[in-house]
PDB file of N, CA and C in Angstrom:
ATOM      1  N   UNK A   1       0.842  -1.189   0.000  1.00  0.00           N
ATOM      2  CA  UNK A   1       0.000   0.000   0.000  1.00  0.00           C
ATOM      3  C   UNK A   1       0.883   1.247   0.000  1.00  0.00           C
ATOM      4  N   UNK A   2       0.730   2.116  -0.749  1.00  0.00           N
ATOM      5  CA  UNK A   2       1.225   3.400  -0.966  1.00  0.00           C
ATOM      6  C   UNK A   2       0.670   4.470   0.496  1.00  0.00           C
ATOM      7  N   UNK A   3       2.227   4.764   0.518  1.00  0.00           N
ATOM      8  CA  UNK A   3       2.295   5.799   2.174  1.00  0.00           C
ATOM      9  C   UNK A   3       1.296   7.185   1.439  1.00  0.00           C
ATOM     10  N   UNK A   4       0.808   7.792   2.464  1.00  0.00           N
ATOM     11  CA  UNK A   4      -0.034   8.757   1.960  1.00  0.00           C
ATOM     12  C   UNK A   4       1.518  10.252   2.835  1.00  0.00           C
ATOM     13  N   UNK A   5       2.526  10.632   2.228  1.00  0.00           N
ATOM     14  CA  UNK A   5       2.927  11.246   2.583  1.00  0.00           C
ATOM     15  C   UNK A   5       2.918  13.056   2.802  1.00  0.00           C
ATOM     16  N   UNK A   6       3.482  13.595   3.536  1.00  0.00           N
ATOM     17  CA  UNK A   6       3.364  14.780   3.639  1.00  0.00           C
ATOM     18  C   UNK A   6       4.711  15.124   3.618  1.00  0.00           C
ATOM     19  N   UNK A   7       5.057  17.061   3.398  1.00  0.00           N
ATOM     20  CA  UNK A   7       6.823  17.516   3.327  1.00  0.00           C
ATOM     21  C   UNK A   7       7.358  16.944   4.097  1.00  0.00           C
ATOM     22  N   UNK A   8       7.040  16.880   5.647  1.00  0.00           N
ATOM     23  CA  UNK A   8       8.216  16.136   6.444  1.00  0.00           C
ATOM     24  C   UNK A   8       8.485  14.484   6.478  1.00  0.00           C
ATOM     25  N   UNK A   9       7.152  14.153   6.075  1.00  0.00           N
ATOM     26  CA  UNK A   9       7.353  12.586   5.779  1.00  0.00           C
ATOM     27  C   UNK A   9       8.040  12.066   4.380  1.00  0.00           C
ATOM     28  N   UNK A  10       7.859  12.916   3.785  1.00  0.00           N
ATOM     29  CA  UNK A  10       8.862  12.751   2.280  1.00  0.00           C
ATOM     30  C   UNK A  10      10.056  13.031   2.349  1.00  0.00           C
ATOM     31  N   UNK A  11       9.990  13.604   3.075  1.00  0.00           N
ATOM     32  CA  UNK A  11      11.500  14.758   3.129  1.00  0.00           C
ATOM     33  C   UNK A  11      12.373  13.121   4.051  1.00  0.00           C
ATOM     34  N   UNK A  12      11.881  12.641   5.403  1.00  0.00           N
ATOM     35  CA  UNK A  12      12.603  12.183   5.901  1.00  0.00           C
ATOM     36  C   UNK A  12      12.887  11.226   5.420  1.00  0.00           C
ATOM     37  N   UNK A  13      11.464  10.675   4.209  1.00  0.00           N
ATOM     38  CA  UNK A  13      11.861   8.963   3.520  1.00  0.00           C
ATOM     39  C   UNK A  13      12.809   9.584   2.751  1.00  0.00           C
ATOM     40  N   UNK A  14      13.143  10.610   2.045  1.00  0.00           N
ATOM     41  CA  UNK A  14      14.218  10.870   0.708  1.00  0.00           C
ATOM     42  C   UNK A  14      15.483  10.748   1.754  1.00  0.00           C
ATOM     43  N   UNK A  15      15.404  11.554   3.027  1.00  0.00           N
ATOM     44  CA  UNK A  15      17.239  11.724   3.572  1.00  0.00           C
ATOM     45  C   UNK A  15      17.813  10.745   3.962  1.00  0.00           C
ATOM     46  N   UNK A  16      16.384   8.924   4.290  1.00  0.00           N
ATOM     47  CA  UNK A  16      17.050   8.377   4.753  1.00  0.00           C
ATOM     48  C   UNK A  16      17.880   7.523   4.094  1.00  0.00           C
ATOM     49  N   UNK A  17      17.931   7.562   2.624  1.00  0.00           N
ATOM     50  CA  UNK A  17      19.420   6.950   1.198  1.00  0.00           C
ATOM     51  C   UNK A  17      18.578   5.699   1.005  1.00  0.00           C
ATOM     52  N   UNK A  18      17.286   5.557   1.559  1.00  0.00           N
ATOM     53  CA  UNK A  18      16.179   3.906   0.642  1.00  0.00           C
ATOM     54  C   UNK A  18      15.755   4.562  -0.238  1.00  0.00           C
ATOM     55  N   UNK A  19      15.432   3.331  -1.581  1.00  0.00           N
ATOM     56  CA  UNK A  19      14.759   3.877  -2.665  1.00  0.00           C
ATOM     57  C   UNK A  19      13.749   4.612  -2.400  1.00  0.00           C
ATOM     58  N   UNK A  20      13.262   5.534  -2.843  1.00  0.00           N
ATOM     59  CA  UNK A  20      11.864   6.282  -2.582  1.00  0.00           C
ATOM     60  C   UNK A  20      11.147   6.995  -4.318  1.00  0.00           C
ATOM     61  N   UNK A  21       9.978   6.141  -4.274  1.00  0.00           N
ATOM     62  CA  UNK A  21       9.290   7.125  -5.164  1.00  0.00           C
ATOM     63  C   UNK A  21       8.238   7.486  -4.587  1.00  0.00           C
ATOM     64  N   UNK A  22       7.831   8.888  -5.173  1.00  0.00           N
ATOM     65  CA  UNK A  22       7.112   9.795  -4.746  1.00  0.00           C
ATOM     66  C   UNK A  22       5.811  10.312  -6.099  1.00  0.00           C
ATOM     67  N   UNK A  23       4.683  10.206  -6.139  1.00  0.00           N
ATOM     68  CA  UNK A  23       3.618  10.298  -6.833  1.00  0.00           C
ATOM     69  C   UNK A  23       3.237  11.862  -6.200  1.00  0.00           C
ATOM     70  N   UNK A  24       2.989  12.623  -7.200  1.00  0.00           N
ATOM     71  CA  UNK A  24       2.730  14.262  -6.730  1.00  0.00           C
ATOM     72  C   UNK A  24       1.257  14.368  -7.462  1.00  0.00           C
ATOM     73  N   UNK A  25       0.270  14.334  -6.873  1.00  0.00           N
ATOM     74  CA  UNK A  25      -0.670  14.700  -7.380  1.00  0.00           C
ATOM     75  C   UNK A  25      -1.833  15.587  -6.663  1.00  0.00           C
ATOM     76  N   UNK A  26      -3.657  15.544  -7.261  1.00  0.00           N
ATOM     77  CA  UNK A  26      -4.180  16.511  -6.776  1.00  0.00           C
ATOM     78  C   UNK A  26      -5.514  16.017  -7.016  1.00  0.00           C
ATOM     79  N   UNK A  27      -6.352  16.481  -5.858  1.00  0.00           N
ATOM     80  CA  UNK A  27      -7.799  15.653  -6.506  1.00  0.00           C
ATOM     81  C   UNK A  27      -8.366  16.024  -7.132  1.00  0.00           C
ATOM     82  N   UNK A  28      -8.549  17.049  -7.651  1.00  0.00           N
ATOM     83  CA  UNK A  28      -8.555  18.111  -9.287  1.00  0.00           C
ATOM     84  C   UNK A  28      -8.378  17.377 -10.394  1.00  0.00           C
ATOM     85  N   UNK A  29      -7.710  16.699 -10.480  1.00  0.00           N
ATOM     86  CA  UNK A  29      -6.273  16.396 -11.322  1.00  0.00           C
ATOM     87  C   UNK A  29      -6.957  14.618 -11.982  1.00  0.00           C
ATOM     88  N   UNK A  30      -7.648  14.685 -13.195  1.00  0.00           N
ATOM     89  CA  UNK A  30      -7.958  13.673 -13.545  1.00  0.00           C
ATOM     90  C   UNK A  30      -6.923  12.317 -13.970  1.00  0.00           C
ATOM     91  N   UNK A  31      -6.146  12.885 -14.369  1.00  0.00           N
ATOM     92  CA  UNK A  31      -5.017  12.051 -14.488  1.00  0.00           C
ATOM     93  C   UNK A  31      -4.006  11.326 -13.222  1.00  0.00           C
ATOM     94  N   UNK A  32      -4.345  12.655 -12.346  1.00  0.00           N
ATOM     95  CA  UNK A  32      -3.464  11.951 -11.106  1.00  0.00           C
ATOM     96  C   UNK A  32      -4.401  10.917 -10.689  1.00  0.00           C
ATOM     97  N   UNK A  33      -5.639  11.010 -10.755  1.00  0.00           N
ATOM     98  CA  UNK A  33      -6.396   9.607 -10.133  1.00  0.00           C
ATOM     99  C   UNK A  33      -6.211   8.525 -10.627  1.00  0.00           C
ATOM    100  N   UNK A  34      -6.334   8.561 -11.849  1.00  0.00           N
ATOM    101  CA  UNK A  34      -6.515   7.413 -13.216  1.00  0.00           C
ATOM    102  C   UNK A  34      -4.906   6.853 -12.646  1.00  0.00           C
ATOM    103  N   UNK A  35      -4.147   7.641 -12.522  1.00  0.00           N
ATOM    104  CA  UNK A  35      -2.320   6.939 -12.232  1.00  0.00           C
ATOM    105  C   UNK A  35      -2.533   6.468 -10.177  1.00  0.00           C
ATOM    106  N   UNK A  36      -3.350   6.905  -9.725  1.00  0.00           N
ATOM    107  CA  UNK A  36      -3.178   6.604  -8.222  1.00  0.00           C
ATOM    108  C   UNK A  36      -2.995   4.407  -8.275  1.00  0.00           C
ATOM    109  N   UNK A  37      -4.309   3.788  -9.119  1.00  0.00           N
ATOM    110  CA  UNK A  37      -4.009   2.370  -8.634  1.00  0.00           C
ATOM    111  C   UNK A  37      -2.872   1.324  -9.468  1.00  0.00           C
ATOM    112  N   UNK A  38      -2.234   2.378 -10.322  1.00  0.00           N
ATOM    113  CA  UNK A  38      -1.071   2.452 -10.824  1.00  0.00           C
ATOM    114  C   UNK A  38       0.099   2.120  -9.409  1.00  0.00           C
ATOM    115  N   UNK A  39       0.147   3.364  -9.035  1.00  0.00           N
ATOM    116  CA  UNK A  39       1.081   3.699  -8.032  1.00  0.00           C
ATOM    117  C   UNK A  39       1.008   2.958  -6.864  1.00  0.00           C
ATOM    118  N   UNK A  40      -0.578   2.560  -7.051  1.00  0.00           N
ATOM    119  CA  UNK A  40      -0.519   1.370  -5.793  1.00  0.00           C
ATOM    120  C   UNK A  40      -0.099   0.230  -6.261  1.00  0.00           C
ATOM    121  N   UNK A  41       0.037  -0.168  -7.247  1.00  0.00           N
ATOM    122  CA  UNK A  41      -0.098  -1.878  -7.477  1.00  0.00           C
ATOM    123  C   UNK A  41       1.883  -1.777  -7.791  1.00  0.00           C
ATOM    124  N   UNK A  42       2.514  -0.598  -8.081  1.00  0.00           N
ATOM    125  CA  UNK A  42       3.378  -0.329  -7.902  1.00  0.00           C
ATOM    126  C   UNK A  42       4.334  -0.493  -6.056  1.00  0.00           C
ATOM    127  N   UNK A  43       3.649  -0.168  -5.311  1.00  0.00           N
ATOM    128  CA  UNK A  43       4.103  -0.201  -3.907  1.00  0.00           C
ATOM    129  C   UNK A  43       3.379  -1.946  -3.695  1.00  0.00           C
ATOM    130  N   UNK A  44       2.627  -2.076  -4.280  1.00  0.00           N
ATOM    131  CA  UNK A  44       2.194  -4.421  -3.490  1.00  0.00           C
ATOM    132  C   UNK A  44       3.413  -4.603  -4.563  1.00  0.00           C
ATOM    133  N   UNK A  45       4.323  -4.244  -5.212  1.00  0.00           N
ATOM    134  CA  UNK A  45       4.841  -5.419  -6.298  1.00  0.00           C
ATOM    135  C   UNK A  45       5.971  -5.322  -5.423  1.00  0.00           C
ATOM    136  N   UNK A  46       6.992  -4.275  -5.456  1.00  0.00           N
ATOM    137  CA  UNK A  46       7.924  -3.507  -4.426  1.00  0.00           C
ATOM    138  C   UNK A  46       7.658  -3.262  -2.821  1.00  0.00           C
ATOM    139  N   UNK A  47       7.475  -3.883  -2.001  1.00  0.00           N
ATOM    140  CA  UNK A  47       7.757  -3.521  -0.724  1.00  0.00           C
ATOM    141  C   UNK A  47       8.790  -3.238  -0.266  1.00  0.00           C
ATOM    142  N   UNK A  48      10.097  -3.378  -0.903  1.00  0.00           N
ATOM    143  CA  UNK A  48      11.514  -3.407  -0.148  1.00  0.00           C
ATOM    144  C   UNK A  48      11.775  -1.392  -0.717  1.00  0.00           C
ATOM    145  N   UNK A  49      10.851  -1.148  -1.316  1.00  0.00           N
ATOM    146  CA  UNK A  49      10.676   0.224  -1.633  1.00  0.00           C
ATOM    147  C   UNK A  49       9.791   1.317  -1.154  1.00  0.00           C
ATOM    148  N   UNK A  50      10.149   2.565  -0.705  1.00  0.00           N
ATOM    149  CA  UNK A  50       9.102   3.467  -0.407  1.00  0.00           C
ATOM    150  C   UNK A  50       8.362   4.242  -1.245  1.00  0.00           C
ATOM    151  N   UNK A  51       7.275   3.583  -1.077  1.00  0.00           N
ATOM    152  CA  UNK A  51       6.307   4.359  -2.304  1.00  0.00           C
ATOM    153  C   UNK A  51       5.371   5.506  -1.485  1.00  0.00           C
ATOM    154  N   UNK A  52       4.801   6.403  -2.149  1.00  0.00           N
ATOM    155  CA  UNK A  52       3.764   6.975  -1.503  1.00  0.00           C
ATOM    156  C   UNK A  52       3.327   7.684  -2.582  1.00  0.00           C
ATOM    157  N   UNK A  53       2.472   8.671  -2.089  1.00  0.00           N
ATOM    158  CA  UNK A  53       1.412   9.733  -2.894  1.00  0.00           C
ATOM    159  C   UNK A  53       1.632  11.474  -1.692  1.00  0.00           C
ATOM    160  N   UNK A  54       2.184  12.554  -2.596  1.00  0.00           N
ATOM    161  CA  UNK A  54       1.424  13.547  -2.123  1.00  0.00           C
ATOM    162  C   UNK A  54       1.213  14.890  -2.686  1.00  0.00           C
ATOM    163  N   UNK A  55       0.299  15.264  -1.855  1.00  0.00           N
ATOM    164  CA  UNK A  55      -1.303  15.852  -2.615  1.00  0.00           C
ATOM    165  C   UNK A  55      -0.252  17.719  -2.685  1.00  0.00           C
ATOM    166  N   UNK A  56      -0.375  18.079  -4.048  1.00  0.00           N
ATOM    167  CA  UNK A  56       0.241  19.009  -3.442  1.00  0.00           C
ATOM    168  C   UNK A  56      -0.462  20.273  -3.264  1.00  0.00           C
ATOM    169  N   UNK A  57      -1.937  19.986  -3.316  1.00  0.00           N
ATOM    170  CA  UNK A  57      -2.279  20.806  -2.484  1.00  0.00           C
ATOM    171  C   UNK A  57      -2.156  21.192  -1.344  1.00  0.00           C
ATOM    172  N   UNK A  58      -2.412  20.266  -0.595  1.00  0.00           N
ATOM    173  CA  UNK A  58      -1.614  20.190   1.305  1.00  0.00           C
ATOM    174  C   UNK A  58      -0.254  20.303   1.672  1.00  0.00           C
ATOM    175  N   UNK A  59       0.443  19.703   0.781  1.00  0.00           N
ATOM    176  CA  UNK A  59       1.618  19.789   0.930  1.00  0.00           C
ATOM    177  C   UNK A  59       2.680  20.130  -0.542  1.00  0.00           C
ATOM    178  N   UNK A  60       3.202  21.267  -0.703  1.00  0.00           N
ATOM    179  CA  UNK A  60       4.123  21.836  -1.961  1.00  0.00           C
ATOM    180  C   UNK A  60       5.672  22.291  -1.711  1.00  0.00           C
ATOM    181  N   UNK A  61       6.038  22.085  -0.635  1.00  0.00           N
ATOM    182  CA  UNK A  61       7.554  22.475  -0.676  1.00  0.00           C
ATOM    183  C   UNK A  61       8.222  21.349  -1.030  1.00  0.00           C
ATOM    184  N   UNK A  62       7.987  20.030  -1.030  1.00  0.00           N
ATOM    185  CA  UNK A  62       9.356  19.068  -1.853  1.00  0.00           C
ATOM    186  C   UNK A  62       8.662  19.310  -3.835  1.00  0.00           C
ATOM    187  N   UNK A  63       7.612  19.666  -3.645  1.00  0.00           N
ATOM    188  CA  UNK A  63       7.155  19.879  -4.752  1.00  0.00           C
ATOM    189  C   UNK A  63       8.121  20.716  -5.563  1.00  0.00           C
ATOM    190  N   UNK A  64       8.302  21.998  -4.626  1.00  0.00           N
ATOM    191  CA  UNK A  64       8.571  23.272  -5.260  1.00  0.00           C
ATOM    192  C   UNK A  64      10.097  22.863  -5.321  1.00  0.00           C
ATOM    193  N   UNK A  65      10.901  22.068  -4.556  1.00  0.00           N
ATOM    194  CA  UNK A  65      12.092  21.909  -4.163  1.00  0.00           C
ATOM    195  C   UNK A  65      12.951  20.906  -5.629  1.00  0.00           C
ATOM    196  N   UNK A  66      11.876  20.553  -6.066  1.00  0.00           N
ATOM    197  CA  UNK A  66      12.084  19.325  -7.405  1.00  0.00           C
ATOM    198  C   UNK A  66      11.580  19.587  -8.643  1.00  0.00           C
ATOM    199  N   UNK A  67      11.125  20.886  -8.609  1.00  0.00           N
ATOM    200  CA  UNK A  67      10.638  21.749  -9.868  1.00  0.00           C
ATOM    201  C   UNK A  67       9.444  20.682 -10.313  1.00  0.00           C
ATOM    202  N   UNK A  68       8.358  20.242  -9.355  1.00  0.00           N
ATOM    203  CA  UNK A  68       7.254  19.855 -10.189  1.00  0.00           C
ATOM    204  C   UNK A  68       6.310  20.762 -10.598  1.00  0.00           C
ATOM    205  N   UNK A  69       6.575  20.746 -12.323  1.00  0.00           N
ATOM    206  CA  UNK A  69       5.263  21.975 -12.265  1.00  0.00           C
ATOM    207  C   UNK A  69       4.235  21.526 -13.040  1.00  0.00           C
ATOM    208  N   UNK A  70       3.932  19.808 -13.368  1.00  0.00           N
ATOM    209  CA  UNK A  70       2.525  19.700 -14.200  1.00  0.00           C
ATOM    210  C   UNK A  70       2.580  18.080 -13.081  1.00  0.00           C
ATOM    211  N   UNK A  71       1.470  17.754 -13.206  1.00  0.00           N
ATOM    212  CA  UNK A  71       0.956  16.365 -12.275  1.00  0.00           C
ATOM    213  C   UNK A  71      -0.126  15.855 -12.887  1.00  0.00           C
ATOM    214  N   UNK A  72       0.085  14.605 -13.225  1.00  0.00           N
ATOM    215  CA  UNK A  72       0.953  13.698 -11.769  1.00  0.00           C
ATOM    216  C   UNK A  72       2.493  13.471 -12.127  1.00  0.00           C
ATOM    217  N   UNK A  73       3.343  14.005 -11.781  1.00  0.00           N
ATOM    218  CA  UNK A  73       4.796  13.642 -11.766  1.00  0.00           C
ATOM    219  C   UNK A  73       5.160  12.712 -10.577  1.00  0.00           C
ATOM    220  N   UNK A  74       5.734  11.737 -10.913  1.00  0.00           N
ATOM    221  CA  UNK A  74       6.358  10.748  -9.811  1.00  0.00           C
ATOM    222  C   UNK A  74       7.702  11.188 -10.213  1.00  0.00           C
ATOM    223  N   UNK A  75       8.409  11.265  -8.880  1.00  0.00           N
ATOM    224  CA  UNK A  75       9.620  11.395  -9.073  1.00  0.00           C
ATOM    225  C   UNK A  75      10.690  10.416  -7.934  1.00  0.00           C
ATOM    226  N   UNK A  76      11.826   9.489  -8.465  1.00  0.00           N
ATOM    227  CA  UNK A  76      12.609   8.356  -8.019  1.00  0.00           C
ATOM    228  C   UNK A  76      13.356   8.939  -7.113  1.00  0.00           C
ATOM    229  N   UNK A  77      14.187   8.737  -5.682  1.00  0.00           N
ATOM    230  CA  UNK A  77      15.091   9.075  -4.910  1.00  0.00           C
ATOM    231  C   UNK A  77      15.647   8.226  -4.672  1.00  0.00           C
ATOM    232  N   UNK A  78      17.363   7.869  -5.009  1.00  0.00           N
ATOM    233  CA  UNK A  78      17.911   6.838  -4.358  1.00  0.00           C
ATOM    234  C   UNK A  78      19.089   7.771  -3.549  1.00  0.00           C
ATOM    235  N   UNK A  79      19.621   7.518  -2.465  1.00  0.00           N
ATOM    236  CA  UNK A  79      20.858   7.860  -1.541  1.00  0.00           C
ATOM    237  C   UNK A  79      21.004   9.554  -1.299  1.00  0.00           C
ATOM    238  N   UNK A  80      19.418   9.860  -1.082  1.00  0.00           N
ATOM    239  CA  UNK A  80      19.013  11.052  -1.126  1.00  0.00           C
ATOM    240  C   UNK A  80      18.761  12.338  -2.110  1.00  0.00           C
ATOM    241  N   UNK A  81      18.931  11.334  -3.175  1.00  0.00           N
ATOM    242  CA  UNK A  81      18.911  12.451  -4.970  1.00  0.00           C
ATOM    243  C   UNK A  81      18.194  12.120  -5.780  1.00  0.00           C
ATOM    244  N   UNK A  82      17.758  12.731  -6.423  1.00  0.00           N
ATOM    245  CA  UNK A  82      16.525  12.631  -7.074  1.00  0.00           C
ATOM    246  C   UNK A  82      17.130  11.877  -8.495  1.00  0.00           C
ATOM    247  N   UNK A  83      17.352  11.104  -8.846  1.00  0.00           N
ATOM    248  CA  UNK A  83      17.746  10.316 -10.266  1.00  0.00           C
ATOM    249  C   UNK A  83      16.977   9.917 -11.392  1.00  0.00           C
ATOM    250  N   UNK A  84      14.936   9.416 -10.963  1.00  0.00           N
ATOM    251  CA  UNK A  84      14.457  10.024 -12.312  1.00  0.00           C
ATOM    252  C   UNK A  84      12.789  10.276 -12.155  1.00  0.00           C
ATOM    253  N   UNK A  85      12.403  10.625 -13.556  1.00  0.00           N
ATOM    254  CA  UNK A  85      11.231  11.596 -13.223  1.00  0.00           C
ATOM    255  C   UNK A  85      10.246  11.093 -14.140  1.00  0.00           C
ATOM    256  N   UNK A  86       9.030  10.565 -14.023  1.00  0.00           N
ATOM    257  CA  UNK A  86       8.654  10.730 -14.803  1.00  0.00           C
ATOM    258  C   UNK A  86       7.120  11.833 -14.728  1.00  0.00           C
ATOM    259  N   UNK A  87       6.598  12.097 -16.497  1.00  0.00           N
ATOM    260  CA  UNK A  87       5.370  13.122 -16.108  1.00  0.00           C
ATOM    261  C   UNK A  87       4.519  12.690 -16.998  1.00  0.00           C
ATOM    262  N   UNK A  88       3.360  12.722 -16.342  1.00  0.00           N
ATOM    263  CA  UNK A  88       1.606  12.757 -17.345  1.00  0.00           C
ATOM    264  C   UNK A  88       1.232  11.100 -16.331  1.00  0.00           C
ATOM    265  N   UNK A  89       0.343  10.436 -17.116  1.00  0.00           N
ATOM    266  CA  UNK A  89      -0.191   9.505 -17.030  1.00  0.00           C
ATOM    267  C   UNK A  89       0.632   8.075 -17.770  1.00  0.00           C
ATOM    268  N   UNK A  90       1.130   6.995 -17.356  1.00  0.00           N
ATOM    269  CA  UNK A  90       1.789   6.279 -17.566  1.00  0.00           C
ATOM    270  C   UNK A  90       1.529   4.801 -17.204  1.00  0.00           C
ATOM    271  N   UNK A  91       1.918   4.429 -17.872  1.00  0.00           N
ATOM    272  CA  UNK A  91       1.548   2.510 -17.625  1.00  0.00           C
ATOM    273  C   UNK A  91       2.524   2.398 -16.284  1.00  0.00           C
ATOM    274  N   UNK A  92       2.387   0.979 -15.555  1.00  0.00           N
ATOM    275  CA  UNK A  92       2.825   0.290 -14.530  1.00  0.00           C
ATOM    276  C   UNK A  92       4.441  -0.094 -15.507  1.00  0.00           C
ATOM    277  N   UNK A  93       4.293  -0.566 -16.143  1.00  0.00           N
ATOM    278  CA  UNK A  93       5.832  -1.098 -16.824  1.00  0.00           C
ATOM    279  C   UNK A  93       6.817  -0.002 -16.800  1.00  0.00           C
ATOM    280  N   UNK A  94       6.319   1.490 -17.077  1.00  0.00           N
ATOM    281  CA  UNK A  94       7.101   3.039 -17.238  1.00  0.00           C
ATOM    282  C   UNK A  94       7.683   2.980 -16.362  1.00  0.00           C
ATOM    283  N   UNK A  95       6.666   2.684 -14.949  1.00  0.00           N
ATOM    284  CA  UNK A  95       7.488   3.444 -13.614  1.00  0.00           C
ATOM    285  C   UNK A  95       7.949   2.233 -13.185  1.00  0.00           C
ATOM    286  N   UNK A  96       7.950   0.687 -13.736  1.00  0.00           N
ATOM    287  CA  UNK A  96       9.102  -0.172 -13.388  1.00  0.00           C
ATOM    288  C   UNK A  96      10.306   0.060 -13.721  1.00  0.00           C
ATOM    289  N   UNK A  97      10.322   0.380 -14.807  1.00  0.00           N
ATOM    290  CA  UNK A  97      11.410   0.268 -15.841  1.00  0.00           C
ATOM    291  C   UNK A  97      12.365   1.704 -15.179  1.00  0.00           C
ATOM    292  N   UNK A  98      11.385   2.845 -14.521  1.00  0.00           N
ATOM    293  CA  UNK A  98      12.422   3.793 -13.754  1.00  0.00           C
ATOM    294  C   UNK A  98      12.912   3.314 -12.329  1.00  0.00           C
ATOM    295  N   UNK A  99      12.178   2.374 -12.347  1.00  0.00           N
ATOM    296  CA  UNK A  99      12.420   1.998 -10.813  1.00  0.00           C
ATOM    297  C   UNK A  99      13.787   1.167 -10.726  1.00  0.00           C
ATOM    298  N   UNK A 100      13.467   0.328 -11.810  1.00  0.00           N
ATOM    299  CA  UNK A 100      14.640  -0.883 -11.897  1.00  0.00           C
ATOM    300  C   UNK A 100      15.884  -0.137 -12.082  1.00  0.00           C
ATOM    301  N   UNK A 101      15.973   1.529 -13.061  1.00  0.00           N
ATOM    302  CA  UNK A 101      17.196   2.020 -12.757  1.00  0.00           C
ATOM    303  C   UNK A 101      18.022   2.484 -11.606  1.00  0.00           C
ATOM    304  N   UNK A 102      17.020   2.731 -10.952  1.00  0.00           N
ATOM    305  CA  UNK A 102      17.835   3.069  -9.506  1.00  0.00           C
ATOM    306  C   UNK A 102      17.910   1.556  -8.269  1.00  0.00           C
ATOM    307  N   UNK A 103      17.579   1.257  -8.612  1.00  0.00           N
ATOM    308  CA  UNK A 103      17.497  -0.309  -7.942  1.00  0.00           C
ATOM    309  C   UNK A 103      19.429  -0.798  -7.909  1.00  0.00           C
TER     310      UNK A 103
END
């Protein structure tokens, strides 16, 4: 199940150097929904990974900190750096295939 994170809960999964992807979206945001059971079936395949979702309405400073400026952008963290990105709406294989690079 995908962490429902916030800035300080993102912030601390990125500093602590585990894989982390991060789903930036908005409930506005038709596309970020359509990608949410994406992102989940993404976190049941990967558990040894931190997955989550956050809303950046509630929360926008790792947003602003990673230049997301269209959503849903997921963006990869391995050993505290951001290494890759992807944006729009995307199949489950996309965000394997970014995942497996930082792996």
């Amino acid at each position: 199940m995908a962490i429902q994170f916030t800035d300080q809960t993102a912030r601390e999964a990125i500093e602590s150097g585990k894989p982390v992807v991060i789903d930036f979206w908005a409930t506005w945001c038709g596309p970020c929904i359509k990608l949410g059971p994406v992102v989940e079936e993404l976190a049941e395949k990967h558990p040894e990974v931190v997955i989550g979702k956050l809303n950046i309405d509630e929360n926008d400073e790792i947003a602003s900190e990673n230049r997301v400026r269209n959503i849903p952008t997921v963006l990869f963290f391995k050993d505290g750096e951001l290494k890759e990105r992807s944006v729009g709406l995307v199949k489950l294989s996309d965000l394997e295939a970014k995942l497996a690079a930082i792996l």
